[in-house]
C-alpha atoms as a PDB file:
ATOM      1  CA  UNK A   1       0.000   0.000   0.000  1.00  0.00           C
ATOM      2  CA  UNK A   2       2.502   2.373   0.807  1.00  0.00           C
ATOM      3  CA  UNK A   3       4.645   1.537  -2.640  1.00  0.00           C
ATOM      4  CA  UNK A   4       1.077   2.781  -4.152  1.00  0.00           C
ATOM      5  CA  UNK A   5       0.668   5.668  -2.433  1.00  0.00           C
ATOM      6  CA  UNK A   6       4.116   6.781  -3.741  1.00  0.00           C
ATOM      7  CA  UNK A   7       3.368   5.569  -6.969  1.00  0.00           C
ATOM      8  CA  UNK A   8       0.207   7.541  -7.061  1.00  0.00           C
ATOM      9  CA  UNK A   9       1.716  10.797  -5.425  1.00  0.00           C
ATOM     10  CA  UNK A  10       4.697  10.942  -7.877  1.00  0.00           C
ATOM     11  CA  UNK A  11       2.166  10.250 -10.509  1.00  0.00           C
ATOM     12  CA  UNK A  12       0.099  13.227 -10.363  1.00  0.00           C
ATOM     13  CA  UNK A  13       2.790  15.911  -8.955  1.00  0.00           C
ATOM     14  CA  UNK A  14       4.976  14.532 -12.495  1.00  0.00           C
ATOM     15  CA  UNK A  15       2.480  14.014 -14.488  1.00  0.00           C
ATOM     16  CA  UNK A  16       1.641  10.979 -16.906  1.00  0.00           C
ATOM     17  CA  UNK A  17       4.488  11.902 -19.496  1.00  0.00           C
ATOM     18  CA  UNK A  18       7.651  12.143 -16.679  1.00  0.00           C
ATOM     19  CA  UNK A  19       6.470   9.401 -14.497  1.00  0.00           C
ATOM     20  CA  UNK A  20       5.607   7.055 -17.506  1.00  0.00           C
ATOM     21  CA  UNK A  21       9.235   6.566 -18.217  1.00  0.00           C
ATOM     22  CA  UNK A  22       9.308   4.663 -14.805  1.00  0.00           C
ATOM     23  CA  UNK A  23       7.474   2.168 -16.294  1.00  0.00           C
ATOM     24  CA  UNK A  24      10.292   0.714 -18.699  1.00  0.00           C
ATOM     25  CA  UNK A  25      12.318   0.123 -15.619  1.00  0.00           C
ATOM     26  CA  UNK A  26       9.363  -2.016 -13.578  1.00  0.00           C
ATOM     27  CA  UNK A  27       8.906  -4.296 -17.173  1.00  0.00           C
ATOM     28  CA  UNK A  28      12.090  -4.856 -17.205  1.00  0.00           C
ATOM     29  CA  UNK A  29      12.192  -6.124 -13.520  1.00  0.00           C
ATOM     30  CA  UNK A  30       9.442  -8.043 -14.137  1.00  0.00           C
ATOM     31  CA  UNK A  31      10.461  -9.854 -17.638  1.00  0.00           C
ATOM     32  CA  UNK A  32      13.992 -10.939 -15.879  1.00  0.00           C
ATOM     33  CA  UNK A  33      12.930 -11.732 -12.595  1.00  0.00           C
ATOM     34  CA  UNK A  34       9.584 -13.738 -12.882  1.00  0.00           C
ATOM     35  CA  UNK A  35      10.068 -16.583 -14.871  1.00  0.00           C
ATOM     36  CA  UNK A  36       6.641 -18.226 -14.157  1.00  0.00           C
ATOM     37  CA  UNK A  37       4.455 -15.230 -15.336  1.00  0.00           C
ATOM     38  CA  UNK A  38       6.983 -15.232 -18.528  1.00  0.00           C
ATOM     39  CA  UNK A  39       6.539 -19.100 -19.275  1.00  0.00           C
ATOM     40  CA  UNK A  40       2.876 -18.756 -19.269  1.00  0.00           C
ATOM     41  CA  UNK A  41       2.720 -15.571 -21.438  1.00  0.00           C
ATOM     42  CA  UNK A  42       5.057 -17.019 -23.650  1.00  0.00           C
ATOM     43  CA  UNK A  43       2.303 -19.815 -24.109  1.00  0.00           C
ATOM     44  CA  UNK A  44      -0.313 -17.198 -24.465  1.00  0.00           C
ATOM     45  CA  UNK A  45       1.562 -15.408 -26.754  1.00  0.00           C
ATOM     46  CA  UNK A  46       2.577 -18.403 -28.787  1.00  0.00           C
ATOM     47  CA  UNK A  47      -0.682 -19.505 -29.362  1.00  0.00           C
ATOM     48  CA  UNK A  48      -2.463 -16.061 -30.154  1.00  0.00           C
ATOM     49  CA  UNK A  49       0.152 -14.889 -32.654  1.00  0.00           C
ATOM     50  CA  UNK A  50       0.785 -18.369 -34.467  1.00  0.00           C
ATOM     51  CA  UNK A  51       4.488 -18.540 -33.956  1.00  0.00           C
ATOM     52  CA  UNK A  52       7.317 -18.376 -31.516  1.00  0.00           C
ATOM     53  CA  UNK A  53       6.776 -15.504 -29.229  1.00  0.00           C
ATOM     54  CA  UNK A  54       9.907 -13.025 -29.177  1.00  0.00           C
ATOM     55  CA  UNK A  55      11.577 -11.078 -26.579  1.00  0.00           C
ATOM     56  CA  UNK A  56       9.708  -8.001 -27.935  1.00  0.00           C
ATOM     57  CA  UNK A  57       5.980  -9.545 -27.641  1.00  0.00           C
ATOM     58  CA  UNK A  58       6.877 -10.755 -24.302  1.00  0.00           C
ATOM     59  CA  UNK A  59       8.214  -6.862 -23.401  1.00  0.00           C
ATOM     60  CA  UNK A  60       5.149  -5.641 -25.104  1.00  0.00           C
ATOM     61  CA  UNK A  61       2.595  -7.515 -22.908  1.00  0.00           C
ATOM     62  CA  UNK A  62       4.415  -6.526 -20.008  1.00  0.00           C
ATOM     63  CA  UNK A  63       4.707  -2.849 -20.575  1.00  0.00           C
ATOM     64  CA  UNK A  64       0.954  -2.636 -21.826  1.00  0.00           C
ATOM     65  CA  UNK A  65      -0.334  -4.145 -18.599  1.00  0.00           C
ATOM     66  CA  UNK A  66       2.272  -1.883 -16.690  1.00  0.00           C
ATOM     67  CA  UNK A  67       1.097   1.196 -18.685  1.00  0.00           C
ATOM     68  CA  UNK A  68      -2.711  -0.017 -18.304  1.00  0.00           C
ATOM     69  CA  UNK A  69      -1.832  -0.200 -14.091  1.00  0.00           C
ATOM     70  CA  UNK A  70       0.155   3.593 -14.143  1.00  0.00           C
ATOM     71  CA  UNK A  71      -3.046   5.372 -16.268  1.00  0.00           C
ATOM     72  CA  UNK A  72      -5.287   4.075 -13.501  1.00  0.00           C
ATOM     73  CA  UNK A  73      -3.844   6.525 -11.348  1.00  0.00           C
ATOM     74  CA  UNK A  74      -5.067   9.189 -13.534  1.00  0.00           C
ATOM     75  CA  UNK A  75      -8.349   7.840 -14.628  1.00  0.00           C
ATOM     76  CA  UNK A  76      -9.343   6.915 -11.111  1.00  0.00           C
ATOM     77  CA  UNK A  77      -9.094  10.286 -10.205  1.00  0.00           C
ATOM     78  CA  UNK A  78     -10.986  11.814 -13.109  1.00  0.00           C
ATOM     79  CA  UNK A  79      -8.608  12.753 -15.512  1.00  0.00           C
ATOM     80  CA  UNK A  80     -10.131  11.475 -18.705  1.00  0.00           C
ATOM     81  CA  UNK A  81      -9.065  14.600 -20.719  1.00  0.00           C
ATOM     82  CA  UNK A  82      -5.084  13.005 -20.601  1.00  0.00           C
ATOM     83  CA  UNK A  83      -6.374  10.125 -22.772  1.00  0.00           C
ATOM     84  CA  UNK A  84      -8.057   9.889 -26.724  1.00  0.00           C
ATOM     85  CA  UNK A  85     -11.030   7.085 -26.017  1.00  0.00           C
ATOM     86  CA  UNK A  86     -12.795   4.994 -29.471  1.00  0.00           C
ATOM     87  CA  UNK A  87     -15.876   3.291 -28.573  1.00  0.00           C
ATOM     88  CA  UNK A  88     -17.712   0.348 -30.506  1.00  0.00           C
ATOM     89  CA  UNK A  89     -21.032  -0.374 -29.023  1.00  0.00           C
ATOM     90  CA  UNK A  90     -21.879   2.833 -27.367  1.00  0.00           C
ATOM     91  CA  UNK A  91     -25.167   2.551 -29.094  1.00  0.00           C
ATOM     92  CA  UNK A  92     -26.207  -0.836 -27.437  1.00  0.00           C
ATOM     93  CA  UNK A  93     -25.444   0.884 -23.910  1.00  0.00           C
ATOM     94  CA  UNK A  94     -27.876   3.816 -24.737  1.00  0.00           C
ATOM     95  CA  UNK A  95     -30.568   1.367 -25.982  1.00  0.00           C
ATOM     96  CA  UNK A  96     -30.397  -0.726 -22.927  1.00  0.00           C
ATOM     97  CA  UNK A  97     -30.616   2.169 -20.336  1.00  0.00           C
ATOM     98  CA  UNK A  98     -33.896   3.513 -22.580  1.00  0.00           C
ATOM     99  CA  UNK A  99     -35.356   0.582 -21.545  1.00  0.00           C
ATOM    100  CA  UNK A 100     -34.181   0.520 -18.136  1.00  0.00           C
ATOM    101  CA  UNK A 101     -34.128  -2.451 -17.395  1.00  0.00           C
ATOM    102  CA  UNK A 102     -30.108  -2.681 -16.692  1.00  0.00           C
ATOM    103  CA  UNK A 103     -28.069  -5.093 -18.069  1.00  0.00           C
ATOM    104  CA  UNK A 104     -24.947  -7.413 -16.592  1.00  0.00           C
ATOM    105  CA  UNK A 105     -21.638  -6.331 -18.187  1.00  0.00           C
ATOM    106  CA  UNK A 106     -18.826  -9.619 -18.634  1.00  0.00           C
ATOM    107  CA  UNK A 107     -15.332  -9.251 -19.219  1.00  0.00           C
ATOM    108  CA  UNK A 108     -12.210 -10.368 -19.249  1.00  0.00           C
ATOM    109  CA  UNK A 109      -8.378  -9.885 -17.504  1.00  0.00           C
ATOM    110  CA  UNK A 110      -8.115  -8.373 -21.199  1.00  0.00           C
ATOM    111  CA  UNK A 111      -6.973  -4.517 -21.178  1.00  0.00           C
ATOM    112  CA  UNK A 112      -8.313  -1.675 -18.554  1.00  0.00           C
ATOM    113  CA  UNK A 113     -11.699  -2.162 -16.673  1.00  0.00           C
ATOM    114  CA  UNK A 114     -11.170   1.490 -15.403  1.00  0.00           C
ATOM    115  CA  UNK A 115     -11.006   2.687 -19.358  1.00  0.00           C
ATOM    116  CA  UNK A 116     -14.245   2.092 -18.780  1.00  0.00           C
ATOM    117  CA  UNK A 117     -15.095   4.472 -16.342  1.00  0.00           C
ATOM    118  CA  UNK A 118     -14.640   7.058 -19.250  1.00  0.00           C
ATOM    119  CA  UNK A 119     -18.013   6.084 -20.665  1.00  0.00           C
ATOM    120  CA  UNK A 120     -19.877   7.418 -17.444  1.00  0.00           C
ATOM    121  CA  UNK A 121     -19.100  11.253 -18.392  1.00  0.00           C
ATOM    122  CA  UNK A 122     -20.165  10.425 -22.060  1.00  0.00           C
ATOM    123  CA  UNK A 123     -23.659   9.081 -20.455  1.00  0.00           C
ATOM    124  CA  UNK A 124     -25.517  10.536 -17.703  1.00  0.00           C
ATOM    125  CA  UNK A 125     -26.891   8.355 -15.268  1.00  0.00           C
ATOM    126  CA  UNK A 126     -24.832   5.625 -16.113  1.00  0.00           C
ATOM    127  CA  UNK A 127     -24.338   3.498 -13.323  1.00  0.00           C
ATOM    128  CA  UNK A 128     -22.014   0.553 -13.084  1.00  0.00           C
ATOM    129  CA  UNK A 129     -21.525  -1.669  -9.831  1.00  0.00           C
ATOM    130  CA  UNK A 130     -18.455  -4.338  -9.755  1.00  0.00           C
ATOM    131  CA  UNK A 131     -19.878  -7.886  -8.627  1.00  0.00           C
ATOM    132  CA  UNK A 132     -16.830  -9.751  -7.377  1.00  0.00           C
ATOM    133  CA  UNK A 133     -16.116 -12.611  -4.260  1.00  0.00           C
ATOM    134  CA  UNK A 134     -15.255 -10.874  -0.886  1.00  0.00           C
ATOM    135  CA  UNK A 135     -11.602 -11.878  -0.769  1.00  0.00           C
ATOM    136  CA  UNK A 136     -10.837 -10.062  -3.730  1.00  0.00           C
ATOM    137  CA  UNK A 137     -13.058  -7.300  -3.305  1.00  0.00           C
ATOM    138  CA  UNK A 138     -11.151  -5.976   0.118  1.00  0.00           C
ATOM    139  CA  UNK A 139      -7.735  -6.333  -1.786  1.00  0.00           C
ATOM    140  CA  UNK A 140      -9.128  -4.067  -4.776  1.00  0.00           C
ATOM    141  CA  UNK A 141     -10.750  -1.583  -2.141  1.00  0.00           C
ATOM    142  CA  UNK A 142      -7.500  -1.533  -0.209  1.00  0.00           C
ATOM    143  CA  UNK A 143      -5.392  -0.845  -3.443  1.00  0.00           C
ATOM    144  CA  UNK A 144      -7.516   1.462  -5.276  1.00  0.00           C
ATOM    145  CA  UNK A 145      -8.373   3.654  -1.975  1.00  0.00           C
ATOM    146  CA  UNK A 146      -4.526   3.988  -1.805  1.00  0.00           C
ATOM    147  CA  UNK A 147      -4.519   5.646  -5.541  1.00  0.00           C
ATOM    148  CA  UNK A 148      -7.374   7.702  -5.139  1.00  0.00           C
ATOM    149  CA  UNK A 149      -8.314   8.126  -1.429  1.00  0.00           C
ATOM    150  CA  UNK A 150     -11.348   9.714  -2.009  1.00  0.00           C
ATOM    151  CA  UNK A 151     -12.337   7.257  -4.136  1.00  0.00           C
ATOM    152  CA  UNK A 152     -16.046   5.484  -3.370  1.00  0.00           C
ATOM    153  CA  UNK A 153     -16.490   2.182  -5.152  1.00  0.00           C
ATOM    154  CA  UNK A 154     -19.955   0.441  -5.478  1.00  0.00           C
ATOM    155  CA  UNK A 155     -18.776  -3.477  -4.908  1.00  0.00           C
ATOM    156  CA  UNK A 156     -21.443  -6.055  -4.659  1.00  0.00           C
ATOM    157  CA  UNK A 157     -19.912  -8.949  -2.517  1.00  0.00           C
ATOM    158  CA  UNK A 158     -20.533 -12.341  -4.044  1.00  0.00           C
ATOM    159  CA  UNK A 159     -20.770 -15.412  -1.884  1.00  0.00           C
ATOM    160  CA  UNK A 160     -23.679 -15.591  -0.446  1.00  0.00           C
ATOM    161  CA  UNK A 161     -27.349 -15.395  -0.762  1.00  0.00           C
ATOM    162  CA  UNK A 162     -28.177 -11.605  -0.382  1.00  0.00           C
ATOM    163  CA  UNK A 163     -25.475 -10.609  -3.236  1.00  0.00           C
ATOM    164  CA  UNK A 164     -27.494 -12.243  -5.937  1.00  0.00           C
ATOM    165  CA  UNK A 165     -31.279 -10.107  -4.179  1.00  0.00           C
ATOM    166  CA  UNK A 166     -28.678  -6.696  -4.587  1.00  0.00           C
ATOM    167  CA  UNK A 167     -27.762  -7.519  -7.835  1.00  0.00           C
ATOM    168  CA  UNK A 168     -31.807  -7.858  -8.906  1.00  0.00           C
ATOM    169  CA  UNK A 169     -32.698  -5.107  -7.542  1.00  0.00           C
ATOM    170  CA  UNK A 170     -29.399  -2.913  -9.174  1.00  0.00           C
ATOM    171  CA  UNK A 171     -31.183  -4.044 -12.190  1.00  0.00           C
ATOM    172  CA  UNK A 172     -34.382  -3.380 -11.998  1.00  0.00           C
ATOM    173  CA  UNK A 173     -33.816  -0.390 -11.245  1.00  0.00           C
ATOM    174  CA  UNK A 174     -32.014   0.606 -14.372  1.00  0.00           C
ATOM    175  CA  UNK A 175     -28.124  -0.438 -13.021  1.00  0.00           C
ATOM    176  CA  UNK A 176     -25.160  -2.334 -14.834  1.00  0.00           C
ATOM    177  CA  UNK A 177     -23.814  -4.414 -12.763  1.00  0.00           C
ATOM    178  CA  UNK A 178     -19.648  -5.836 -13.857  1.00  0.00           C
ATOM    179  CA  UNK A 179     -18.114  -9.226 -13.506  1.00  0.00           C
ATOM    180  CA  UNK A 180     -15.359 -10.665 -14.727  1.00  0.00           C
ATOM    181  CA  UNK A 181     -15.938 -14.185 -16.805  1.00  0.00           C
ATOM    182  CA  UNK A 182     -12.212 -15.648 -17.474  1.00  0.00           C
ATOM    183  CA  UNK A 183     -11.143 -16.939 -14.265  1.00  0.00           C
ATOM    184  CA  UNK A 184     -12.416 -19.496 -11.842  1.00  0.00           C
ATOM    185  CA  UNK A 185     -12.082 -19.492  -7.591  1.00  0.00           C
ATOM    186  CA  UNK A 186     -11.945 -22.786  -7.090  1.00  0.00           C
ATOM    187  CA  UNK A 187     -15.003 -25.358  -6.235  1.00  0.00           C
ATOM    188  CA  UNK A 188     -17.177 -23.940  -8.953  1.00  0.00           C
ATOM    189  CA  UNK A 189     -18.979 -25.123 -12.029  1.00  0.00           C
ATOM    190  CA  UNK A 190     -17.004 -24.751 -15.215  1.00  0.00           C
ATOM    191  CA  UNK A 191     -17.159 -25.282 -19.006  1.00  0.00           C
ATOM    192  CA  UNK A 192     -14.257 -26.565 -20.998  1.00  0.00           C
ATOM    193  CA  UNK A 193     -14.596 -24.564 -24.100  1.00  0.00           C
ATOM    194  CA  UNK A 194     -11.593 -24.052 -27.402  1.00  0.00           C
ATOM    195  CA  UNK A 195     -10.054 -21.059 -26.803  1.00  0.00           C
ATOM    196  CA  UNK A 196      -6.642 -20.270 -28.704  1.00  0.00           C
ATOM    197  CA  UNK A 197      -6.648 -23.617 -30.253  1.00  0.00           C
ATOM    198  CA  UNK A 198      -7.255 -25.813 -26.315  1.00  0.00           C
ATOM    199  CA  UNK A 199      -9.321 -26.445 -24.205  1.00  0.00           C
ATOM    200  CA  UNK A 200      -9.635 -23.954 -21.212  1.00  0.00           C
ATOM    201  CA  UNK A 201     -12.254 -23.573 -18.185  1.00  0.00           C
ATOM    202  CA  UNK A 202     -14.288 -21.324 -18.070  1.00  0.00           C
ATOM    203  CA  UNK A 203     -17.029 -20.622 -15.418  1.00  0.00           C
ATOM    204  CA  UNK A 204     -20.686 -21.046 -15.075  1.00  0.00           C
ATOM    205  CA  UNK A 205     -21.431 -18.697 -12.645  1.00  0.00           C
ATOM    206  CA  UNK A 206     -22.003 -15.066 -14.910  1.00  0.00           C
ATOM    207  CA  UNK A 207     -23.762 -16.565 -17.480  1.00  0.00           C
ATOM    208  CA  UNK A 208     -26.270 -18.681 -15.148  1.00  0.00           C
ATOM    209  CA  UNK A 209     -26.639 -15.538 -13.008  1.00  0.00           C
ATOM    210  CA  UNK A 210     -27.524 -13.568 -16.268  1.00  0.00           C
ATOM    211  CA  UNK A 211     -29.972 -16.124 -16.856  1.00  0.00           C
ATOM    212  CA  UNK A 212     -31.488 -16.619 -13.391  1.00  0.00           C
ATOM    213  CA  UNK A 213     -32.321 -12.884 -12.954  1.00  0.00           C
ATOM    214  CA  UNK A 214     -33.612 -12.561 -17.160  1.00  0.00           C
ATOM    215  CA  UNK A 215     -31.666 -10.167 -18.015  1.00  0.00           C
ATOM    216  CA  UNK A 216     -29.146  -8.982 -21.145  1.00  0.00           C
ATOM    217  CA  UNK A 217     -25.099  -9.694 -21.446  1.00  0.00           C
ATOM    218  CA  UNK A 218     -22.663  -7.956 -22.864  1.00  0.00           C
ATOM    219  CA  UNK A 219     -18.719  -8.306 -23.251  1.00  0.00           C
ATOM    220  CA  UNK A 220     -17.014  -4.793 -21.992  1.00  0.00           C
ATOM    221  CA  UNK A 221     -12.952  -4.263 -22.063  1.00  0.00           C
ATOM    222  CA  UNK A 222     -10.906  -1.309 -23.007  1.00  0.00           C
ATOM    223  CA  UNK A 223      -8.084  -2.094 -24.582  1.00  0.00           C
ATOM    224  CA  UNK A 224      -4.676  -0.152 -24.679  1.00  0.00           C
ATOM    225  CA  UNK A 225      -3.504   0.699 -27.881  1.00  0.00           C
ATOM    226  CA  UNK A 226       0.135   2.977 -26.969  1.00  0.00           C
ATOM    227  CA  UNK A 227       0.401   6.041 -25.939  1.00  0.00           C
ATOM    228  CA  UNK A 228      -2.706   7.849 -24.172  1.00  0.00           C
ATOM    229  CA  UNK A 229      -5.372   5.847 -26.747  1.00  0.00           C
ATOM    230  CA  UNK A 230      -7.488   3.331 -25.549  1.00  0.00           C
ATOM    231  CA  UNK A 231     -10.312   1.093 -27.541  1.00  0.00           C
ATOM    232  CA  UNK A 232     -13.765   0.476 -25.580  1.00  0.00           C
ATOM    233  CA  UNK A 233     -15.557  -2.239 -26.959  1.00  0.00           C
ATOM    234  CA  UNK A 234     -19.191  -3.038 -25.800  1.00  0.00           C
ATOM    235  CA  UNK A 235     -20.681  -6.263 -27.549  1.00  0.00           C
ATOM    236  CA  UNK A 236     -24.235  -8.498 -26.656  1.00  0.00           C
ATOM    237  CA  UNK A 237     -23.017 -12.292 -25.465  1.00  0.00           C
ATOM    238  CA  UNK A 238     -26.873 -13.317 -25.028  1.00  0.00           C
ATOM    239  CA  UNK A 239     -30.157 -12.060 -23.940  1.00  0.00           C
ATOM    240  CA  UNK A 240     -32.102 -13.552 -21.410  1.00  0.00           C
ATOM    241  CA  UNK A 241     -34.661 -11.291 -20.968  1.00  0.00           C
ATOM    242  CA  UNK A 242     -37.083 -12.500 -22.804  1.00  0.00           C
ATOM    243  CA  UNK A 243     -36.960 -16.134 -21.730  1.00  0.00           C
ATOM    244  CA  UNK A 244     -39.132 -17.598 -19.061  1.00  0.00           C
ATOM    245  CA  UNK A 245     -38.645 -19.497 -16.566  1.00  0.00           C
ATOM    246  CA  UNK A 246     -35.986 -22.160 -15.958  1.00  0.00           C
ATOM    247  CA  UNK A 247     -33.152 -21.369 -18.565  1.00  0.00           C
ATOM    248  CA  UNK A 248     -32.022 -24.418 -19.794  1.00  0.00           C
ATOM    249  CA  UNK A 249     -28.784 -25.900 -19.731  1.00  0.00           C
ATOM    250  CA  UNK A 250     -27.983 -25.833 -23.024  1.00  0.00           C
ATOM    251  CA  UNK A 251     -28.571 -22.056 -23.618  1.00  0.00           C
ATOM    252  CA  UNK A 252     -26.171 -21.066 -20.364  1.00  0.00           C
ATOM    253  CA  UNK A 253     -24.147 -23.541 -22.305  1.00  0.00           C
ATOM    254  CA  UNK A 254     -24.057 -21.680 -25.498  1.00  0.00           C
ATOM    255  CA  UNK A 255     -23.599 -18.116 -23.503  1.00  0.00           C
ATOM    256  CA  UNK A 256     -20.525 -18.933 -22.080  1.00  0.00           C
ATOM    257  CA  UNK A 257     -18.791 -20.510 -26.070  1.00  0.00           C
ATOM    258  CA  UNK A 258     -20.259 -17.326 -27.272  1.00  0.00           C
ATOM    259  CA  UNK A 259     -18.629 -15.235 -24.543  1.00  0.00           C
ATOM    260  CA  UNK A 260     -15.065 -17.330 -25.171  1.00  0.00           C
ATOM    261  CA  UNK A 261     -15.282 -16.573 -29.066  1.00  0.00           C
ATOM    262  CA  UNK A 262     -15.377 -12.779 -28.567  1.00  0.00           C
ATOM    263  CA  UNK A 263     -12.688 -13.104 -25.795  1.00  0.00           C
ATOM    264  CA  UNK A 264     -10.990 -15.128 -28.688  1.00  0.00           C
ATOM    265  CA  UNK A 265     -11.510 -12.545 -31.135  1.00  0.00           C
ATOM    266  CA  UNK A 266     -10.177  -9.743 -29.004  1.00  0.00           C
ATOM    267  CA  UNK A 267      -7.175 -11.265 -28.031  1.00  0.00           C
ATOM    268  CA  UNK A 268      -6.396 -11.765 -31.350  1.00  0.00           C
ATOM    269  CA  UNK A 269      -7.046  -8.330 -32.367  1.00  0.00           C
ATOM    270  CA  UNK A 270      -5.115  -6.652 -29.512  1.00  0.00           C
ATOM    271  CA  UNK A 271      -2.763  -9.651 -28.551  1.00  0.00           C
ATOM    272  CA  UNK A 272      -0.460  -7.433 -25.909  1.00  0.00           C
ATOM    273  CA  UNK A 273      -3.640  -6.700 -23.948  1.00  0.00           C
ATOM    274  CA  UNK A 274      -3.986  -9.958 -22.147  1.00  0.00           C
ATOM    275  CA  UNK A 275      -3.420  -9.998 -18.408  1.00  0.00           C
ATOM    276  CA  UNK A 276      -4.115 -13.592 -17.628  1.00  0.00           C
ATOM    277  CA  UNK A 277      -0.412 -14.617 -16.271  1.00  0.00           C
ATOM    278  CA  UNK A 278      -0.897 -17.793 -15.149  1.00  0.00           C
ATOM    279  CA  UNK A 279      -1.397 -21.766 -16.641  1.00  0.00           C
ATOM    280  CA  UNK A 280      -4.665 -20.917 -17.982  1.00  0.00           C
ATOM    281  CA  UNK A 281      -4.973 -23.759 -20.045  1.00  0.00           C
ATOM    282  CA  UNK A 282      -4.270 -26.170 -17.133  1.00  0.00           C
ATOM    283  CA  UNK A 283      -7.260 -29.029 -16.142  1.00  0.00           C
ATOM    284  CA  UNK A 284      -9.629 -27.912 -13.585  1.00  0.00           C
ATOM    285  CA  UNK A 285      -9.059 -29.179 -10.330  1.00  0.00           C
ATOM    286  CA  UNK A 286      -9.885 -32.399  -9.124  1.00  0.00           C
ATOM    287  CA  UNK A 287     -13.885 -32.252  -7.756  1.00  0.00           C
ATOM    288  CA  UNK A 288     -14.483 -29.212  -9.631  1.00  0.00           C
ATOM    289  CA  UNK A 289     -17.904 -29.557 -11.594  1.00  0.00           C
ATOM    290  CA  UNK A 290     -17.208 -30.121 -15.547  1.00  0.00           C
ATOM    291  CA  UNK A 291     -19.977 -29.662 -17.701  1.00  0.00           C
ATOM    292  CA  UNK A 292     -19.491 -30.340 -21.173  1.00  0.00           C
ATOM    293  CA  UNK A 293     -21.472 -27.875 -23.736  1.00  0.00           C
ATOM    294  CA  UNK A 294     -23.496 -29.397 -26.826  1.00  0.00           C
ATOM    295  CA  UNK A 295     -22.757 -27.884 -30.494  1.00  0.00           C
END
């Protein structure tokens, strides 16, 4: 925390041009002097660009998630006017707060969630609450409140009962509500699905939330593209609004390959951008539920 705090301080007293040049120094620590990280993104890598990863890729991934980590100083505290945003989608956003009936966004360790954030002062009365497990939600309070002090972030706990009644009622009454769809805790249902050319897990849990409470999906990221430019991208995965009662299987099934072949898609249009450094293609645990989608 207190690294942060200096991180964050020199930061904005600096500015984002001086104190960016920091940043070559901390990829370089990292691409030397964690050699698990690097053997996984070298896998990644490998697989997404379709031949031996170099050096340079490796260097790039780093330094775009290292850049992506230093701008959320800056767009934490509200200082969107440093960066030049592109959006795809914005029109799907507008059409689903017209009808006010909120929607749950999915996405991905794949670029900048808080990117994001700059679609808020495009749209009034957009709101967005992050719906993540309790464990991870105090270590992203603690870290972001030591960027931006003043910073007040609307976390829905998952984990039990009550989190899934807040997140109905966010939606109903005209809320987006965030998760995250590419990475599993441990003890819950997933999907083997192709993704990069293996099979990866992927979990349940979004999707068949999405479906329980009837409601539209879409994929959100922002990807970093160099410089002060980043690329928001807003897409539909399914829409379970309209269904009744008792979502089958088979359509939570199809939700979840249709959420992996945009993930798919993106990676392979912005490659660096993926922040997944671990064995993500490893099998799921022993006693973890498998459930194994129909074409």
């Amino acid at each position: 925390m207190l690294l942060l705090r200096l991180m964050s301080w020199i930061s904005l007293r600096l500015g984002r041009r001086l104190s960016r040049s920091v940043l070559y120094g901390i990829a370089a620590y990292f691409f030397v002097f964690a050699p698990r990280a690097r053997r996984h993104a070298r896998e990644y890598l490998c697989r997404v660009l379709g031949r031996p990863a170099t050096p340079i890729d490796r260097f790039r991934q780093i330094f775009a998630f290292a850049s992506t980590i230093h701008d959320r100083v800056y767009l934490l505290n509200q200082r969107f006017e440093l960066f030049q945003f592109s959006i795809d989608g914005e029109e799907l956003v507008r059409a689903a707060q017209a009808q006010g009936g909120g929607a749950l966004l999915i996405g991905a360790h794949l670029g900048s969630f808080e990117a994001t954030r700059a679609l808020g002062q495009r749209q009034a009365g957009l709101e967005i609450a992050m719906a993540m497990y309790a464990n991870n939600a105090r270590k992203i309070n603690s870290a972001l409140t030591a960027i931006c002090p003043r910073l007040k972030l609307d976390i829905i706990e998952l984990g039990h009962m009550p989190a899934m009644l807040e997140i109905r009622a966010r939606l109903a009454a005209g809320s987006f509500v965030g998760m995250l769809g590419d990475r599993t805790l441990g003890g819950e249902s997933v999907e083997q699905v192709m993704f990069l050319g293996a099979p990866a897990s992927f979990p349940l849990g979004p999707l068949r939330a999405a479906a329980m409470l009837h409601c539209p999906v879409y994929f959100m990221a922002a990807f970093y593209l160099g410089g002060n430019r980043y690329h928001i991208v807003f897409e539909q995965i399914a829409d379970f609004s309209t269904t009744g009662p008792g979502v089958g299987a088979n359509a939570i099934s199809a939700a979840v390959r249709q959420y992996v072949a945009v993930v798919e898609r993106h990676c392979r249009l912005y490659p660096y951008n993926w922040f997944n450094f671990l064995d993500f293609w490893q099998a799921p645990p022993a006693g973890v539920p498998l459930v194994s989608g129909t074409e």
